[in-house]
Protein backbone atom coordinates (compact mmCIF):
# COMPACT_ATOMS: atom_id res chain seq x y z
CA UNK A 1 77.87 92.24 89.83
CA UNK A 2 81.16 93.58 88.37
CA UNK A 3 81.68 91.78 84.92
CA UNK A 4 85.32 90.84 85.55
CA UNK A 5 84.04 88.69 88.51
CA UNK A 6 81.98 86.27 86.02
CA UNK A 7 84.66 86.96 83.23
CA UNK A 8 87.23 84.99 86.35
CA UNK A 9 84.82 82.64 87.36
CA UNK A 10 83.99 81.64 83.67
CA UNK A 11 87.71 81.74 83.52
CA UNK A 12 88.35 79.37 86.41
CA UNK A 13 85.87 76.80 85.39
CA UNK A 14 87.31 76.69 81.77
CA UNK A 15 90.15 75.94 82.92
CA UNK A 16 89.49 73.59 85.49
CA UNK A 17 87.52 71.57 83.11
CA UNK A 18 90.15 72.22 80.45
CA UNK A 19 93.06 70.44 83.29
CA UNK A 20 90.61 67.45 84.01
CA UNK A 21 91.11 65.97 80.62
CA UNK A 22 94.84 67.01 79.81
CA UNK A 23 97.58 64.15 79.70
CA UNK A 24 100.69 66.46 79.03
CA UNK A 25 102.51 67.35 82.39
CA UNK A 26 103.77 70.16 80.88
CA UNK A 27 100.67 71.68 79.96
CA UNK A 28 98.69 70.49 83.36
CA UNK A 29 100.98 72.66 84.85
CA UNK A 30 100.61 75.40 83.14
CA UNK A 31 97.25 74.94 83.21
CA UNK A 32 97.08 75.00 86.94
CA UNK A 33 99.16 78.07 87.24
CA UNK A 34 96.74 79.75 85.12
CA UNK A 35 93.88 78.49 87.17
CA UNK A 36 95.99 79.51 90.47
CA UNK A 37 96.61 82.98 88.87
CA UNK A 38 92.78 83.73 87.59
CA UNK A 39 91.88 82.20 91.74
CA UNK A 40 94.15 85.40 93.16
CA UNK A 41 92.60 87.80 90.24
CA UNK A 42 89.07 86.87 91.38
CA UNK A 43 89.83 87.46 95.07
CA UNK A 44 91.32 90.78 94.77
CA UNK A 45 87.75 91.61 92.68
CA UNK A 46 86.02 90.47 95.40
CA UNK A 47 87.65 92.27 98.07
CA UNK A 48 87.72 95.87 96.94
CA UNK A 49 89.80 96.56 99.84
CA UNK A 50 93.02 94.48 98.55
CA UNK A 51 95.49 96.67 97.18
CA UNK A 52 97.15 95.83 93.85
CA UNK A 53 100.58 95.46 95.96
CA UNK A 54 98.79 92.50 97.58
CA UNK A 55 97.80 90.93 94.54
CA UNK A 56 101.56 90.79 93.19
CA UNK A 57 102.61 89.52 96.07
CA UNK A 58 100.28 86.61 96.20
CA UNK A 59 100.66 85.85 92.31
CA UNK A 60 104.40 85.73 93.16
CA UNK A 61 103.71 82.91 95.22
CA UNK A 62 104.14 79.73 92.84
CA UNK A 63 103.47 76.16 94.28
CA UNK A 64 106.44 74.09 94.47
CA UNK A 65 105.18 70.22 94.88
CA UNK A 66 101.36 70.39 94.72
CA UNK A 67 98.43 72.68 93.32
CA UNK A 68 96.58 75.02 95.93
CA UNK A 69 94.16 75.79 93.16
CA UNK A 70 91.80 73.12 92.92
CA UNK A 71 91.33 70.09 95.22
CA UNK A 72 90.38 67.83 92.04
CA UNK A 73 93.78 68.82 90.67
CA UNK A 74 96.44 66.00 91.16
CA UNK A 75 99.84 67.04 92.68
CA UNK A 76 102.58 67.57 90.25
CA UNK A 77 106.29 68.58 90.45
């Protein structure tokens, strides 16, 4: 298994743990668009046939009312 694939997933769960216990809006949000971001990082790496165009397209995506990330995540604005 390619490194940067558990490097991401180590990643994601940090993170995800990291949002559960975080009162500041602020930083819950940035904290899900990280998680969002390492999500579309770890799919490219695991489809080897997703061209680097398609990554920046989907990290240009950014949710506007609620998280896709993480279905423990609450919505936020």
């Amino acid at each position: 298994m390619d490194h940067r694939i558990v490097i991401a997933q180590l990643d994601i769960d940090h993170l995800r743990r990291k949002l559960a216990t975080e009162k500041d809006e602020a930083t819950r949000k940035t904290i899900a668009r990280q998680i969002f971001e390492e999500e579309a990082k770890l799919a490219a790496l695991n489809d080897p046939s997703r061209s680097e165009e398609s990554l920046d397209n989907h990290l240009a995506y950014r949710p506007s009312r609620q998280c896709v990330g993480c279905a423990s995540m609450r919505p936020f604005v």
